[in-house]
C-alpha atoms as a PDB file:
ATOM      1  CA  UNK A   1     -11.596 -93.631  -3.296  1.00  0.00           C
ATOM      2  CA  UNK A   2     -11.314 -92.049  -0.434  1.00  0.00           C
ATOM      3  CA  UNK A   3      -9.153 -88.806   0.996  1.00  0.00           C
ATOM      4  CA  UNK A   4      -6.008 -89.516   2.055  1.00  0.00           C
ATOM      5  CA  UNK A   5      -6.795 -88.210   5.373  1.00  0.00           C
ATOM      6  CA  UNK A   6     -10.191 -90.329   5.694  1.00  0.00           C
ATOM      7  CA  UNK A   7      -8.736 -94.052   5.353  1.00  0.00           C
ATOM      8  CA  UNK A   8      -5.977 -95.635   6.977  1.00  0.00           C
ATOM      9  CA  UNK A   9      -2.691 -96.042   4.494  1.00  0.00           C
ATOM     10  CA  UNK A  10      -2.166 -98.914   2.253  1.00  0.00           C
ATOM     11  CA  UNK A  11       0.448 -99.993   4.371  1.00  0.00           C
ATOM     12  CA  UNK A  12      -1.856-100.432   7.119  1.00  0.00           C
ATOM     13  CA  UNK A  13      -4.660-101.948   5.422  1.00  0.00           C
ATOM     14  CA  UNK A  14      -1.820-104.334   4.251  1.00  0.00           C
ATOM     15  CA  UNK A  15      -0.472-105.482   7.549  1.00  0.00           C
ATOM     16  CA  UNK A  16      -4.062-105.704   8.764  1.00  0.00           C
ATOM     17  CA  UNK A  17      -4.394-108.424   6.201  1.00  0.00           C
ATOM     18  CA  UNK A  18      -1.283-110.169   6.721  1.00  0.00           C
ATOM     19  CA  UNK A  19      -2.593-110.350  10.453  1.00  0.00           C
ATOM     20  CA  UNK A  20      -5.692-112.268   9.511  1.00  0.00           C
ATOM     21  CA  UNK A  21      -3.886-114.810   6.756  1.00  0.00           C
ATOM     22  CA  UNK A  22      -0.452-115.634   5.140  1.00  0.00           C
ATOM     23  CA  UNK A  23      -1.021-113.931   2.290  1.00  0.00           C
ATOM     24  CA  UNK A  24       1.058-114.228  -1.057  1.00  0.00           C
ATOM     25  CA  UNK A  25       2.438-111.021  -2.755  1.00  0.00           C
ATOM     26  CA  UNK A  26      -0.072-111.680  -5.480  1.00  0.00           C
ATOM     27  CA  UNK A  27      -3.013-111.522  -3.215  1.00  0.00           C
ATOM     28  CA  UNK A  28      -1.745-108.363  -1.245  1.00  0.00           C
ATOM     29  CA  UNK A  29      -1.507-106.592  -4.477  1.00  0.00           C
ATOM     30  CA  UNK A  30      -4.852-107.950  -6.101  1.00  0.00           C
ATOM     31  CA  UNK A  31      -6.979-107.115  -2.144  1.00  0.00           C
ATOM     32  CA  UNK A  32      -4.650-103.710  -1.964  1.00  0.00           C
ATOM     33  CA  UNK A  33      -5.562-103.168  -5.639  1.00  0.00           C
ATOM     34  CA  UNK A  34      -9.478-102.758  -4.660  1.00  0.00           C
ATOM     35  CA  UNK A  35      -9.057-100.464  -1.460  1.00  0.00           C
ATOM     36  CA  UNK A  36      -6.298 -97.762  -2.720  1.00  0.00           C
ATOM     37  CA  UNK A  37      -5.193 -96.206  -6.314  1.00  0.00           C
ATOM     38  CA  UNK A  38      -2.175 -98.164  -7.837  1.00  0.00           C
ATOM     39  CA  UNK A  39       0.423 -95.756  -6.753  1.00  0.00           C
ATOM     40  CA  UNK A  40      -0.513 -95.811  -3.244  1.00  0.00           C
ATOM     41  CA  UNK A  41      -0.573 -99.809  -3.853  1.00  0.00           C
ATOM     42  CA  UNK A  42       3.193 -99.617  -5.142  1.00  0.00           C
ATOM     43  CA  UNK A  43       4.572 -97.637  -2.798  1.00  0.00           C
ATOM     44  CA  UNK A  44       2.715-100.161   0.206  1.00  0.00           C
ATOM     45  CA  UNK A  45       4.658-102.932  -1.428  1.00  0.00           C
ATOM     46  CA  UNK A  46       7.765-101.228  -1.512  1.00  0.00           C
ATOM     47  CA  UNK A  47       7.590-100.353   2.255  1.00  0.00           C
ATOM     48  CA  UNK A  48       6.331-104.283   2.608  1.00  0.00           C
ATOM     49  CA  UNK A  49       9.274-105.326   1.043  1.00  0.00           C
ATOM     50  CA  UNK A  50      11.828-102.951   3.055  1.00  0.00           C
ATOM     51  CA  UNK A  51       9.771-104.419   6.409  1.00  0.00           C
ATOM     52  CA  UNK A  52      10.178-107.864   4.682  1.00  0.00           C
ATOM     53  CA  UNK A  53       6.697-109.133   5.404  1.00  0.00           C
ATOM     54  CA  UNK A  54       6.198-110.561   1.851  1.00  0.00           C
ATOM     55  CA  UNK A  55       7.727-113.875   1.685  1.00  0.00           C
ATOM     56  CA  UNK A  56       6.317-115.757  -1.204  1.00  0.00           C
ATOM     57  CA  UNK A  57       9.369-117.968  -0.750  1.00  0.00           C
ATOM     58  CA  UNK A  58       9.146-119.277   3.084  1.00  0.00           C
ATOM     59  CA  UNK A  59       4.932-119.018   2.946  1.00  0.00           C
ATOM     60  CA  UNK A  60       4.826-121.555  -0.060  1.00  0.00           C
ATOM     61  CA  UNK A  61       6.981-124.210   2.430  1.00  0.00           C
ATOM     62  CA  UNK A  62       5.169-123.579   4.676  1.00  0.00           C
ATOM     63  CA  UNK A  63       1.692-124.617   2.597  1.00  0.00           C
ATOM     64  CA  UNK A  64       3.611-127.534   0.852  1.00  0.00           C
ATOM     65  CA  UNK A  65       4.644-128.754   4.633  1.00  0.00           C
ATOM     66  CA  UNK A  66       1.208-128.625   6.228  1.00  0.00           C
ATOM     67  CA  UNK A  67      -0.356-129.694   3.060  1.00  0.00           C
ATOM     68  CA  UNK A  68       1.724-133.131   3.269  1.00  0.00           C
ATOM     69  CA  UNK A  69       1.530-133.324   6.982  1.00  0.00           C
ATOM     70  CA  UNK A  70      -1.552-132.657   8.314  1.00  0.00           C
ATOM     71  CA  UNK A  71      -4.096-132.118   5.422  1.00  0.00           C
ATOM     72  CA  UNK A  72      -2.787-135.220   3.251  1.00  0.00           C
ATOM     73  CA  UNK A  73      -2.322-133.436   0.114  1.00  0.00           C
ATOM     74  CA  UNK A  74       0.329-134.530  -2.448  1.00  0.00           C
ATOM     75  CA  UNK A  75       3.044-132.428  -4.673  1.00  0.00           C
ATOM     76  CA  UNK A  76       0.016-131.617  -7.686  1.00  0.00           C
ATOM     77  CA  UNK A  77      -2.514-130.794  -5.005  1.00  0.00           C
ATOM     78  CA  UNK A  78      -0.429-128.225  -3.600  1.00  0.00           C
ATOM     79  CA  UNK A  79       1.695-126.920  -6.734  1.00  0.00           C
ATOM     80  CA  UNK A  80      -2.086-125.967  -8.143  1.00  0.00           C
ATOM     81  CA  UNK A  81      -3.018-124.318  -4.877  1.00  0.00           C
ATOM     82  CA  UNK A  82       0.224-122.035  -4.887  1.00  0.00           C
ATOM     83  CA  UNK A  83       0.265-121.223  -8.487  1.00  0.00           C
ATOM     84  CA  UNK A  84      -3.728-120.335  -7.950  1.00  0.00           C
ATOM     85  CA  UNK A  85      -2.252-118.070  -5.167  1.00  0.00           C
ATOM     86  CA  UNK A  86       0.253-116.542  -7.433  1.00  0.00           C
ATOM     87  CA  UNK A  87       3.486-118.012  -6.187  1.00  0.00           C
ATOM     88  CA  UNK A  88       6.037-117.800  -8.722  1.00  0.00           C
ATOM     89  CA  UNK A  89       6.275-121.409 -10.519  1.00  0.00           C
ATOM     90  CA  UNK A  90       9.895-121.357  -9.799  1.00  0.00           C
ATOM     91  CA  UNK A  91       9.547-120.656  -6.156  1.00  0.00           C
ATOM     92  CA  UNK A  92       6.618-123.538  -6.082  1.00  0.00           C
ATOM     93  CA  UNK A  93       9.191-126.120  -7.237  1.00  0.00           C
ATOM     94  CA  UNK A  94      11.775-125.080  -5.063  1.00  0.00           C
ATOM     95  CA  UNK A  95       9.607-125.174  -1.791  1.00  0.00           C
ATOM     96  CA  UNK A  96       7.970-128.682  -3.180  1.00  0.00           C
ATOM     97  CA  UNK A  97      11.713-130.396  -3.616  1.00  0.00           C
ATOM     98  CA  UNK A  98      12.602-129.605   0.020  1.00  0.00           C
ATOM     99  CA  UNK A  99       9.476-130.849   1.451  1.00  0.00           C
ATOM    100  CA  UNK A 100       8.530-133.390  -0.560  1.00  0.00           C
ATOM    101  CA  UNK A 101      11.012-136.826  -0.231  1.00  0.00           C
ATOM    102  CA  UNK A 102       9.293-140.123  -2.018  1.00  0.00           C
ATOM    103  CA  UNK A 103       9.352-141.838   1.513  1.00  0.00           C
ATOM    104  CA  UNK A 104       7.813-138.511   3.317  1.00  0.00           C
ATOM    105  CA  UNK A 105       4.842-138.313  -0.124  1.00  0.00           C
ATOM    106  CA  UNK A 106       4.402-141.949  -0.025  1.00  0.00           C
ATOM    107  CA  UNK A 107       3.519-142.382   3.402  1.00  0.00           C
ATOM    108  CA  UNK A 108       1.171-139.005   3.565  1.00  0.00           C
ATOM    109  CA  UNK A 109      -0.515-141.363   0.671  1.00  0.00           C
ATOM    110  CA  UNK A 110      -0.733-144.316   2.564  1.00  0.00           C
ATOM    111  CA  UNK A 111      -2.207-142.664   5.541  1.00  0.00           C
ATOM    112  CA  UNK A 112      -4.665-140.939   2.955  1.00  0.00           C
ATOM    113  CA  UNK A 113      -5.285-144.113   1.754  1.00  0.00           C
ATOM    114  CA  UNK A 114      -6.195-145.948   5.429  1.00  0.00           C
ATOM    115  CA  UNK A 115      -8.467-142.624   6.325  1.00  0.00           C
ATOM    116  CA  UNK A 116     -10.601-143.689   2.981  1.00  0.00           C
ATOM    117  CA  UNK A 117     -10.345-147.334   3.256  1.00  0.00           C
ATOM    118  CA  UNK A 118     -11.881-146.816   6.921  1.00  0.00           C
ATOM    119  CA  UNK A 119     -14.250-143.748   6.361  1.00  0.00           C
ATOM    120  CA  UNK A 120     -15.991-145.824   3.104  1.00  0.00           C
ATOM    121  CA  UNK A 121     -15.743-149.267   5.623  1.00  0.00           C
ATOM    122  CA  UNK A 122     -16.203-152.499   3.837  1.00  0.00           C
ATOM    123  CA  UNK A 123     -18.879-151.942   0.661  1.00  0.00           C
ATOM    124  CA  UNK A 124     -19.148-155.077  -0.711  1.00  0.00           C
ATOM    125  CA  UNK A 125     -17.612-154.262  -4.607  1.00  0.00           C
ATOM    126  CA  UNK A 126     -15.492-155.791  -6.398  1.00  0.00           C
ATOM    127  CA  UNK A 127     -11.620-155.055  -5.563  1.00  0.00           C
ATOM    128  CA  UNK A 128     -11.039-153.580  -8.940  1.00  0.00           C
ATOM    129  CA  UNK A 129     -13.786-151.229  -8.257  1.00  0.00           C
ATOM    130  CA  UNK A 130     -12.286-150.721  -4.752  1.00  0.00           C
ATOM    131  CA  UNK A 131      -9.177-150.043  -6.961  1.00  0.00           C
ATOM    132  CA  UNK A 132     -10.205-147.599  -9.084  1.00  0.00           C
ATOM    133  CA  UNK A 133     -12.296-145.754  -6.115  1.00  0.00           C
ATOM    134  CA  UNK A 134      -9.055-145.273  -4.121  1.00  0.00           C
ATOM    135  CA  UNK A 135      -6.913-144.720  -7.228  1.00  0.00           C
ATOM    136  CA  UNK A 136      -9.641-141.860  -8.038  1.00  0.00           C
ATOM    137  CA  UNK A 137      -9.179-140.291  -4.609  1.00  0.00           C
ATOM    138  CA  UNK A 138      -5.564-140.408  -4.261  1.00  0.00           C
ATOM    139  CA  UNK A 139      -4.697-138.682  -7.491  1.00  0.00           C
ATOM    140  CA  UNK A 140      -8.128-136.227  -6.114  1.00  0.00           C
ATOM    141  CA  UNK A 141      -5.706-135.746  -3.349  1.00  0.00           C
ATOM    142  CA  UNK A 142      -2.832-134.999  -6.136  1.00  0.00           C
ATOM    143  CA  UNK A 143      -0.638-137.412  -5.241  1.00  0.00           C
ATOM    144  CA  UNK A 144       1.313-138.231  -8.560  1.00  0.00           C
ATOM    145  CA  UNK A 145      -0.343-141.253  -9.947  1.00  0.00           C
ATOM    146  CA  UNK A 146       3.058-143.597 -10.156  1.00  0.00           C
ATOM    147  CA  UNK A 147       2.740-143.377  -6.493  1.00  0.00           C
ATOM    148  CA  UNK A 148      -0.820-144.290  -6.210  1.00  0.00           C
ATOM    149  CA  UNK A 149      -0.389-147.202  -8.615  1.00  0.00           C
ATOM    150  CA  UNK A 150       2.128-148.604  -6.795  1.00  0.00           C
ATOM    151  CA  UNK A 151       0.478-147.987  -3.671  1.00  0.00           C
ATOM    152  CA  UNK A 152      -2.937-149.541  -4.817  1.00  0.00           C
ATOM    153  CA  UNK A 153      -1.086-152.656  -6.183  1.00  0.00           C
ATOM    154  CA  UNK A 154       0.535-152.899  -3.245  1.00  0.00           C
ATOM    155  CA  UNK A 155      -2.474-152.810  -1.173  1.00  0.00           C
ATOM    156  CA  UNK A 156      -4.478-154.997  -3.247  1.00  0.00           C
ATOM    157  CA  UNK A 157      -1.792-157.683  -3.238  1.00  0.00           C
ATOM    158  CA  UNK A 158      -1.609-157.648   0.802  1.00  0.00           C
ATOM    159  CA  UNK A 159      -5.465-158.274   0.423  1.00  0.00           C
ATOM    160  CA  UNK A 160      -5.170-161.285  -1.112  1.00  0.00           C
END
């Protein structure tokens, strides 16, 4: 490591990050962890947390919100990509009840579902196979696989 006097301080190497990408506590304390010694590292976090700038709480809504609104992901998709990030599990379920309502996760499926049926266009198969290919990307999407049952079945009896 560096002198104290050669590098900018952890606080400022953390801010700098922030800048670029929301960035969970986890991941400011495992990229801080690399650059300074651990002390330096603990006393950046406290200073982060006096400034409030860490804020596991409102950045996992606001994943679980544009995960479900404009990238199509379901509850399971996201709850793995904030528990990856190191969002508390308890914070993760609290952010996915407010965003997530069955209407609000069932139509982010169906739209899912219309973006496959016309990206893959008609392949002449069978329509369980077309079934189980849509059933295999919406739970891909982690959309809990009730939902895409019912959705399928739903689908596939319109079809008819």
């Amino acid at each position: 490591m560096k002198d104290a006097g050669d590098s900018p301080s952890a606080v400022a190497l953390a801010l700098a990050m922030l800048a670029r990408r929301a960035l969970t506590r986890a991941e400011v304390v495992e990229k801080l962890g690399r650059r300074v010694d651990p002390d330096e590292r603990d006393a950046a976090l406290a200073r982060l947390d006096d400034m409030r700038v860490l804020d596991d709480r409102g950045l996992a809504e606001r994943v679980a919100h544009d995960g479900l609104a404009r990238r199509g992901f379901g509850r399971h998709r996201i709850r793995s990509e904030l528990l990856r990030r190191g969002v508390e599990p308890a914070v993760v379920e609290d952010a996915i009840g407010r965003v997530f309502e069955d209407e609000a996760e069932r139509a982010a499926a169906s739209t899912a579902l219309a973006r496959f049926r016309k990206r893959r266009g008609s392949r002449r198969q069978t329509p369980q196979k077309e079934a189980a290919a849509e059933f295999r990307h919406l739970i891909g999407r982690g959309f809990p696989a009730g939902l895409v049952r019912d959705l399928v079945r739903d689908i596939q009896e319109l079809s008819l």
